[in-house]
N, C-alpha and C. Protein backbone atom coordinates (compact mmCIF):
# COMPACT_ATOMS: atom_id res chain seq x y z
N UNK A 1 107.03 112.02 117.34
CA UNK A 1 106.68 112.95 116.31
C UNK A 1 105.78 112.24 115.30
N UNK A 2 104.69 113.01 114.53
CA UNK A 2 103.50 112.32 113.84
C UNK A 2 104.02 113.21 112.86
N UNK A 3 103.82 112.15 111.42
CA UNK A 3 103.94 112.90 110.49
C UNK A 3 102.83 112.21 109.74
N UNK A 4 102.49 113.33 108.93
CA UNK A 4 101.18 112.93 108.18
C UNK A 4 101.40 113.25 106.45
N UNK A 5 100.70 112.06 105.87
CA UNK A 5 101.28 112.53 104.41
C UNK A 5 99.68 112.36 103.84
N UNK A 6 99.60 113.02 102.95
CA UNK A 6 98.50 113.53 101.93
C UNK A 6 98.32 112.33 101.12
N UNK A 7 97.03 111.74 101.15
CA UNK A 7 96.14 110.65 101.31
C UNK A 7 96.05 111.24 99.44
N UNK A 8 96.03 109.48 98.98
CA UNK A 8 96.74 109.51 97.35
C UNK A 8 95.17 109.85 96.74
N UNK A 9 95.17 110.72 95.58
CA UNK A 9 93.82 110.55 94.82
C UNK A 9 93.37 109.22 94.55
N UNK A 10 92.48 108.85 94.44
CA UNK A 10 91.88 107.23 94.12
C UNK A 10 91.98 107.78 92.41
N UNK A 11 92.81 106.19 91.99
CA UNK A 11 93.04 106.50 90.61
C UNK A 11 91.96 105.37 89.84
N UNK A 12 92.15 105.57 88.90
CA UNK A 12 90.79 105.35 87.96
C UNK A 12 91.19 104.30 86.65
N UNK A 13 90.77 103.48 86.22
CA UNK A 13 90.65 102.55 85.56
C UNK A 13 91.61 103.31 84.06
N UNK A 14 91.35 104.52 83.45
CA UNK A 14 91.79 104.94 82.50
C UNK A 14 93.50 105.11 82.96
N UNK A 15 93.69 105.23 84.12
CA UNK A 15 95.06 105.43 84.35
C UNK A 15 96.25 104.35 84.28
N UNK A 16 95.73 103.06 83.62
CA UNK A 16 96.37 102.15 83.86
C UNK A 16 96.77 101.52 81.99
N UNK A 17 98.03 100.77 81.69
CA UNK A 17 98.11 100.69 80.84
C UNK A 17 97.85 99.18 80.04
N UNK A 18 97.83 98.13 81.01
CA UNK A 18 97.60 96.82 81.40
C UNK A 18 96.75 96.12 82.69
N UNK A 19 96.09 95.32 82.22
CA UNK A 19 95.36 94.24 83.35
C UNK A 19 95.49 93.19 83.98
N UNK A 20 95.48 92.44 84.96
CA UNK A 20 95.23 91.12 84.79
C UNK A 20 94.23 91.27 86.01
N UNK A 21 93.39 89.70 85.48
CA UNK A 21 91.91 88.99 86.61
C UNK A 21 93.05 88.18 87.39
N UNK A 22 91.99 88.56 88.62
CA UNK A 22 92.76 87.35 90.27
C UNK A 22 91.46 86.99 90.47
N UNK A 23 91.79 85.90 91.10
CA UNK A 23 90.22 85.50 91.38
C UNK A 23 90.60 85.32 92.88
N UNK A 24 89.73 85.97 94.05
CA UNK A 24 90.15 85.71 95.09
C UNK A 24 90.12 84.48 95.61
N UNK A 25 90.47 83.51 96.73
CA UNK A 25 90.53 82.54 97.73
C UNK A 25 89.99 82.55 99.06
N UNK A 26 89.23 81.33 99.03
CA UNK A 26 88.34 81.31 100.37
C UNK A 26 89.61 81.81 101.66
N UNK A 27 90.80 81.64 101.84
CA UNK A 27 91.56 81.77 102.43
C UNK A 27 92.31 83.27 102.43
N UNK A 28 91.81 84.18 101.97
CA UNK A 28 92.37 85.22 101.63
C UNK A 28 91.82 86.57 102.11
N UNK A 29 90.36 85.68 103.16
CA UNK A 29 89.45 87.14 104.14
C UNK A 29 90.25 86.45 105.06
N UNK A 30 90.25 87.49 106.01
CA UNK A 30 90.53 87.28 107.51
C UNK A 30 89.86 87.40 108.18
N UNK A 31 89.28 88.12 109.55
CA UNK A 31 88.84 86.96 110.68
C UNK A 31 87.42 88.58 110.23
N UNK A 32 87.55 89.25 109.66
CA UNK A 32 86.95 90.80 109.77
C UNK A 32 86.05 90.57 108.37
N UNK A 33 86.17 89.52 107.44
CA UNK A 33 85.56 89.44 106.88
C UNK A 33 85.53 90.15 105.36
N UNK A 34 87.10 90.41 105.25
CA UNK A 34 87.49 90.81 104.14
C UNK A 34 88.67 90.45 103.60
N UNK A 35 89.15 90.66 102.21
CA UNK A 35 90.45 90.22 101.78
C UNK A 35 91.50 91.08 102.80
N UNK A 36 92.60 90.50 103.85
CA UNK A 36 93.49 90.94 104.26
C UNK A 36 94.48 91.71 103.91
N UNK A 37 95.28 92.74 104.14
CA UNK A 37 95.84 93.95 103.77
C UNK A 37 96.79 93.39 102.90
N UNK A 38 97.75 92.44 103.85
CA UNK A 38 99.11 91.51 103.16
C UNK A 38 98.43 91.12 101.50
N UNK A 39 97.71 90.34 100.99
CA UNK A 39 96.91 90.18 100.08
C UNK A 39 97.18 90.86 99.14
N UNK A 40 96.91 92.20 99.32
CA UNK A 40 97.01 93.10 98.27
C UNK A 40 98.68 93.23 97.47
N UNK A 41 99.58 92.72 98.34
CA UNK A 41 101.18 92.53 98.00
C UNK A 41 101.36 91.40 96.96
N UNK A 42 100.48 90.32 97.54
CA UNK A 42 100.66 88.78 96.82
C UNK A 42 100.13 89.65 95.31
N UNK A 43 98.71 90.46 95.38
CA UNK A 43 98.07 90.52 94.38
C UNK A 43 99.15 91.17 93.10
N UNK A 44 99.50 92.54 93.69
CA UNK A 44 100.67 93.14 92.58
C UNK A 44 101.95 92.46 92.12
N UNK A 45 102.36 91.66 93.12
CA UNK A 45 103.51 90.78 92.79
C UNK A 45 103.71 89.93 91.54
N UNK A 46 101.78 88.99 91.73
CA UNK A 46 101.47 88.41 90.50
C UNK A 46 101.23 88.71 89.53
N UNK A 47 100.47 89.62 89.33
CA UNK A 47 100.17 90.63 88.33
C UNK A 47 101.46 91.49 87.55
N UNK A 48 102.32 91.76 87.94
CA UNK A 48 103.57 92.50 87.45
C UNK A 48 104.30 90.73 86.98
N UNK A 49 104.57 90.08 87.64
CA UNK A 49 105.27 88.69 87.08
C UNK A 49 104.92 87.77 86.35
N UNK A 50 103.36 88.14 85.95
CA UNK A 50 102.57 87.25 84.78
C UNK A 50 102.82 88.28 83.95
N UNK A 51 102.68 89.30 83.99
CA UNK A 51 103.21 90.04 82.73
C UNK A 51 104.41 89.75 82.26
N UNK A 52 105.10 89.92 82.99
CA UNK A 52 106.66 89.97 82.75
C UNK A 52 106.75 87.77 81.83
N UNK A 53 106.14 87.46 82.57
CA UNK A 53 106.04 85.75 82.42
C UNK A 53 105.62 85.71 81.08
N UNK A 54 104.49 85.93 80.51
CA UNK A 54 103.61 85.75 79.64
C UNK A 54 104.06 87.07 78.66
N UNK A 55 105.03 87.94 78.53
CA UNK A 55 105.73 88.79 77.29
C UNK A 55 107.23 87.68 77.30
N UNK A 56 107.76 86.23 77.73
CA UNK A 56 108.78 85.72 77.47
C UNK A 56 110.10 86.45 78.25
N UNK A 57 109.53 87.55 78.91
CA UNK A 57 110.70 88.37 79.65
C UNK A 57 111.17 87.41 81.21
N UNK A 58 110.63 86.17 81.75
CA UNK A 58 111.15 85.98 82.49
C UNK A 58 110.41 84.26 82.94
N UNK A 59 111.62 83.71 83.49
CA UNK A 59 111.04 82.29 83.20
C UNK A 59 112.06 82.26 85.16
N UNK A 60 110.62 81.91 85.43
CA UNK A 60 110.51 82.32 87.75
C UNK A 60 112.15 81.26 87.77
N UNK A 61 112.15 80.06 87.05
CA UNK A 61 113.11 78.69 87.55
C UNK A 61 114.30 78.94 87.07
N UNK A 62 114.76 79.52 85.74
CA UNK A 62 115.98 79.59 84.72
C UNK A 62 116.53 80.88 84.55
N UNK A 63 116.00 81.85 84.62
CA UNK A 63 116.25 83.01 84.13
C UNK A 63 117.58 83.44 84.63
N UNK A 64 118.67 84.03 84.30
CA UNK A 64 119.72 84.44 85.06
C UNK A 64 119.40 85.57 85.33
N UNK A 65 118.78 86.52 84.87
CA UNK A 65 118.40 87.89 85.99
C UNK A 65 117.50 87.85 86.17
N UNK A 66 116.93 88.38 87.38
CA UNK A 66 115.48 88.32 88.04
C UNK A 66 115.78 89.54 88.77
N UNK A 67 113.99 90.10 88.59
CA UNK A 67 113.71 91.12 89.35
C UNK A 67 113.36 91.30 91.25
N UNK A 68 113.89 91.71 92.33
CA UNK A 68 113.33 91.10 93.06
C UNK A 68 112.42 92.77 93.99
N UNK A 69 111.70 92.39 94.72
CA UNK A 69 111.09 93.78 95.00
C UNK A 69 112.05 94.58 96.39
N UNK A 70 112.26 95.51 96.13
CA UNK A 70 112.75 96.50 97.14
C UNK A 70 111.99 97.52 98.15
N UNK A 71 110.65 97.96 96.92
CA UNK A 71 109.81 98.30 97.75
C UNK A 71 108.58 98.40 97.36
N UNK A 72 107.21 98.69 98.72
CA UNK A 72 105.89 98.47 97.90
C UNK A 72 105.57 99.09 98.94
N UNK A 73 104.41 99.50 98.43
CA UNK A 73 102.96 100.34 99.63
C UNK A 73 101.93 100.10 98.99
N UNK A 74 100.81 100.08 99.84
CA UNK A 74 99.70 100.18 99.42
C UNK A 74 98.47 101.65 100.28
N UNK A 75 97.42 102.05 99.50
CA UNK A 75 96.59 102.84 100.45
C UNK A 75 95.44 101.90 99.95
N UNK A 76 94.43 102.12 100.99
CA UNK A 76 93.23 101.33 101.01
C UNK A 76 91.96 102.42 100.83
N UNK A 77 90.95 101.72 99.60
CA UNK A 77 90.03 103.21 99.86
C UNK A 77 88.45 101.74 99.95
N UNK A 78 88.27 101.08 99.94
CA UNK A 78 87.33 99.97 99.61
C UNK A 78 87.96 98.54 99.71
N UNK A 79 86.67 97.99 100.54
CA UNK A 79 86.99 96.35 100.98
C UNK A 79 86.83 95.64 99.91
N UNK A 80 87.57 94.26 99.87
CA UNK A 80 87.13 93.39 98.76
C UNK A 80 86.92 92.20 99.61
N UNK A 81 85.85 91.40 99.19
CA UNK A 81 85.76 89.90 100.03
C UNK A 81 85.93 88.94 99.13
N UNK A 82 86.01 87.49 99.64
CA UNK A 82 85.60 86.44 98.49
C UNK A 82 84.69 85.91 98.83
N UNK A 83 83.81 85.30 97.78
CA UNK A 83 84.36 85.43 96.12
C UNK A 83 84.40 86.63 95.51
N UNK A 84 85.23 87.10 94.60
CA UNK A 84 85.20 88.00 94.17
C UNK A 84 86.23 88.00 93.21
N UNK A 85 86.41 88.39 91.71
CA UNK A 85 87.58 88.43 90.70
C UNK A 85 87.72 90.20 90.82
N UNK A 86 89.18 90.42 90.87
CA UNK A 86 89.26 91.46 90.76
C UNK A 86 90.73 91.75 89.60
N UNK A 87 90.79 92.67 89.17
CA UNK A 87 91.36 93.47 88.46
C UNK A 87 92.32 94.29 88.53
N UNK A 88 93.61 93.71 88.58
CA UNK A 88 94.97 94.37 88.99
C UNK A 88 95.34 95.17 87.43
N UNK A 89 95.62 96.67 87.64
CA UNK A 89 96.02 97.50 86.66
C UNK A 89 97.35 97.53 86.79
N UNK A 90 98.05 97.92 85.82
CA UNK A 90 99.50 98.42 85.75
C UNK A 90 100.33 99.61 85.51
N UNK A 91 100.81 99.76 85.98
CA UNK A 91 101.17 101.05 85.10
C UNK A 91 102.71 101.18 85.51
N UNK A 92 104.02 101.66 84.38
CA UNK A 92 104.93 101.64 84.73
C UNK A 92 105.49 103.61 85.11
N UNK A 93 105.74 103.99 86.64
CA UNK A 93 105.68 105.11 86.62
C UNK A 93 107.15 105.29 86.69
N UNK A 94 108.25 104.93 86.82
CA UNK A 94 109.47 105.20 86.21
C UNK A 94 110.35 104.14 86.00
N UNK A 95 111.56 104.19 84.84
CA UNK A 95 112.33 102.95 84.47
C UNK A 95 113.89 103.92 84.60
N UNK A 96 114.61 102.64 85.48
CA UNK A 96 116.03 103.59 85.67
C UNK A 96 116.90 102.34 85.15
N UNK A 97 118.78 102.24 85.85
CA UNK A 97 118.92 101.58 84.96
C UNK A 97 118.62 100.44 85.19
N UNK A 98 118.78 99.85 86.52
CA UNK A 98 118.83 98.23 86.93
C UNK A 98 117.31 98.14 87.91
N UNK A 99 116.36 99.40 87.83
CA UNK A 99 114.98 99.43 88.75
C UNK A 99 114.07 99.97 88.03
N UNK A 100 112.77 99.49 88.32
CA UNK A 100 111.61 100.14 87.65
C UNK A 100 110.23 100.29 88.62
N UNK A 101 109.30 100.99 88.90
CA UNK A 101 108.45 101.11 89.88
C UNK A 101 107.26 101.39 88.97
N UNK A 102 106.53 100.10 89.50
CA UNK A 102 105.16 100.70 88.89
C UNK A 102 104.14 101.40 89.59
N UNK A 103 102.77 101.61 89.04
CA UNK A 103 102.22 101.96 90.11
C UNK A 103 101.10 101.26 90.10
N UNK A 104 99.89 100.36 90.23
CA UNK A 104 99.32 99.06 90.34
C UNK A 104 97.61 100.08 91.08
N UNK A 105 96.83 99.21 90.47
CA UNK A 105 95.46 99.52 90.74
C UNK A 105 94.40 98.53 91.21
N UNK A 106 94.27 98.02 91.97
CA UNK A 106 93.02 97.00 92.65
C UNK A 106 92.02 97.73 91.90
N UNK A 107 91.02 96.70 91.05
CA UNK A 107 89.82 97.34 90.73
C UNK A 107 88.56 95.66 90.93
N UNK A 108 87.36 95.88 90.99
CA UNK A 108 86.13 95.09 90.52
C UNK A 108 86.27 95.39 89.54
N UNK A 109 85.58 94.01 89.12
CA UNK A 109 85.18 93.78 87.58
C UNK A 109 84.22 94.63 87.19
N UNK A 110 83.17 95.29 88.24
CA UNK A 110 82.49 96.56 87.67
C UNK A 110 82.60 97.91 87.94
N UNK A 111 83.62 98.28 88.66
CA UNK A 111 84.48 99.09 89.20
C UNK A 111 85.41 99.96 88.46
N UNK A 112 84.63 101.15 88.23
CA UNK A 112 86.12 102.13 87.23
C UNK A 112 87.59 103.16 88.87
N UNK A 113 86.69 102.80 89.57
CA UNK A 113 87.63 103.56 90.59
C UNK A 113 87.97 102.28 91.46
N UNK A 114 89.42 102.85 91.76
CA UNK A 114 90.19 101.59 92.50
C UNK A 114 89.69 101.38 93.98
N UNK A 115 90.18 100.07 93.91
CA UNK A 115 89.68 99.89 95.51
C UNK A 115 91.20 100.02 96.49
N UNK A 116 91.80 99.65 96.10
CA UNK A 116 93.18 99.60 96.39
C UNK A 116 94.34 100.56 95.61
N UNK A 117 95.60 100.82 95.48
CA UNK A 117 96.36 101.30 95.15
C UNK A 117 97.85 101.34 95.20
N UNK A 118 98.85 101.06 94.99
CA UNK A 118 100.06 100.88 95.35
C UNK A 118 101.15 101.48 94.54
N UNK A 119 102.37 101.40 94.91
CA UNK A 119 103.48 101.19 93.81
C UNK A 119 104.82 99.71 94.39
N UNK A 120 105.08 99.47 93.48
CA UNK A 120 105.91 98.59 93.32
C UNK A 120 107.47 98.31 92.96
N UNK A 121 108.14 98.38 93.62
CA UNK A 121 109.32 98.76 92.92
C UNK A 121 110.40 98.00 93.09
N UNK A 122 111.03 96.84 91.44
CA UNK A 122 111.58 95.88 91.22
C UNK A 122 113.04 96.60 91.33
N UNK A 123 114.04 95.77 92.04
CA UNK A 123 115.18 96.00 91.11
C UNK A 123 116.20 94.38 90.15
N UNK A 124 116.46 94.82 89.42
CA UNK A 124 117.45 93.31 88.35
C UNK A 124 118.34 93.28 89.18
N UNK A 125 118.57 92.03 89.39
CA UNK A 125 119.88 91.01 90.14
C UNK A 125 120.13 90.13 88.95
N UNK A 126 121.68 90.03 89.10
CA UNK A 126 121.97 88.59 89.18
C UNK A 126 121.86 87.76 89.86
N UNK A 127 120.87 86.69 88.97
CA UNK A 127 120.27 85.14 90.03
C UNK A 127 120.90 84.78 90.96
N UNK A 128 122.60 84.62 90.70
CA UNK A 128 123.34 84.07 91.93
C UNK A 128 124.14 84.74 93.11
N UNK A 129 124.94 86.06 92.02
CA UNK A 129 124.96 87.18 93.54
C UNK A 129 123.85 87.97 94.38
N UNK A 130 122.90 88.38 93.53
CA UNK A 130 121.83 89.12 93.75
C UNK A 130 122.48 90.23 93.78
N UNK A 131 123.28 91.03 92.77
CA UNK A 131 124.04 92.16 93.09
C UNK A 131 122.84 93.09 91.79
N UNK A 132 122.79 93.90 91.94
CA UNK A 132 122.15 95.05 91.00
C UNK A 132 122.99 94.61 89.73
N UNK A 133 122.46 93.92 88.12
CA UNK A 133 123.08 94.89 87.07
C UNK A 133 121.53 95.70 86.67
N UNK A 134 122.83 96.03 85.20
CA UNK A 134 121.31 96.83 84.17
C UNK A 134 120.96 95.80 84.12
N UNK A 135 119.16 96.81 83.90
CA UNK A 135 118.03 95.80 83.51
C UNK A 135 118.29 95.38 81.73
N UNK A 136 117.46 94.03 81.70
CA UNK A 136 117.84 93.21 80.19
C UNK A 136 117.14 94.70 79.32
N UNK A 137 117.42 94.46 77.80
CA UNK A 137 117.22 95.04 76.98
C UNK A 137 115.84 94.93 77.09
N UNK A 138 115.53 93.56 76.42
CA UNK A 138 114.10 93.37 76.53
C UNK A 138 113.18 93.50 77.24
N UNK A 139 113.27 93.74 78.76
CA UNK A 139 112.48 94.02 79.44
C UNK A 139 111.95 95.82 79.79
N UNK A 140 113.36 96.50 79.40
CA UNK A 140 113.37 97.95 79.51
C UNK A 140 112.43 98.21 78.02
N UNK A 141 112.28 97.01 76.75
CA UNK A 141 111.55 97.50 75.51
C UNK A 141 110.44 97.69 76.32
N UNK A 142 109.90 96.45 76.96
CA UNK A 142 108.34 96.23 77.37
C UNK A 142 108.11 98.00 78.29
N UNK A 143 108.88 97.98 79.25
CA UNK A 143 108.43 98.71 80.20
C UNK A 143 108.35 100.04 79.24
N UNK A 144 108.96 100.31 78.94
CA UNK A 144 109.32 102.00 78.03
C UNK A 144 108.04 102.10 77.42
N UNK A 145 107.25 101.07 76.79
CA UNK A 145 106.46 100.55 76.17
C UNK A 145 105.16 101.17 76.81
N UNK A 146 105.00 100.11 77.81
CA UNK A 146 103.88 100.06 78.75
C UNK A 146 103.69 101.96 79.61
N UNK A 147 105.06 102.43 79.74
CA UNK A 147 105.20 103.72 80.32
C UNK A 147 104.98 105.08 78.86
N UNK A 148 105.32 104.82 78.10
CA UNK A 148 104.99 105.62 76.71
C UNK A 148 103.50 105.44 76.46
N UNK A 149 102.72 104.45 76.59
CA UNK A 149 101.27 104.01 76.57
C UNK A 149 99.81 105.16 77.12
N UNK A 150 100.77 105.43 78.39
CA UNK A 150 100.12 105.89 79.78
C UNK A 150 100.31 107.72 79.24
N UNK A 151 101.74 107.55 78.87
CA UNK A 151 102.06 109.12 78.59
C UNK A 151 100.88 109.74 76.90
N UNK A 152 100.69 109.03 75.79
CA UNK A 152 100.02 109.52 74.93
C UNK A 152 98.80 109.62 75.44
N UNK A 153 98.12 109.17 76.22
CA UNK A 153 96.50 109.09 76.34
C UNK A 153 96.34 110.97 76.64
């Protein structure tokens, strides 16, 4: 049985509430001569965890809760090669209690429409069981934050 699902609008630079630059790696085309699909996973991963890193919400070695990912997709609408810096957007599209899913934008640096597209979706463990709690206070400020951002525009 084929099931077919309805191919995502290509979202747009205004839709995002945060950035960060990647700079691609000679190691990061594959044999076709472009950045490889897997790639695009490493890319949102970092991009959501330098945020999280760089607001004091999470330190990768010490932290006793950590987010770990449950799930991700990506759709592809445009190749990227290296060299090339590109432009991971953010956006937080829902916060529950112990999970949050964003939804993430591949862009060029001269690029208002994405090349890529995804969502992302963390859930909080405890470091040593890895059992679901609630997410920290502080991190539900940021996200509510970053997701209230997206909603006034």
């Amino acid at each position: 049985m084929t099931v077919s699902h309805p191919r995502p609008t290509r979202s747009q630079r205004a839709d995002y509430a945060r950035f960060f630059a990647i700079t691609t790696r000679w190691h990061d085309n594959d044999v076709f001569g472009h950045v490889n699909n897997v790639v695009y996973y490493a890319f949102f991963d970092t991009a959501v965890n330098r945020m999280l890193i760089e607001a004091g919400l999470l330190d990768p070695a010490h932290s006793e809760v950590v987010a770990l990912v449950a799930e991700t997709r990506c759709t592809f609408f445009e190749a990227v090669a290296f060299p090339a810096t590109i432009e991971v957007g953010i956006k937080v599209e829902y916060v529950g209690r112990s999970s949050v899913r964003y939804e993430l934008g591949i862009f060029t640096a001269d690029g208002d429409a994405a090349v890529a597209q995804g969502e992302f979706t963390h859930v909080y463990v405890d470091r040593g069981s890895r059992r679901p709690i609630d997410m920290p206070v502080s991190v539900r400020a940021l996200l509510t934050e970053l997701q209230a951002s997206i909603r006034q525009r």
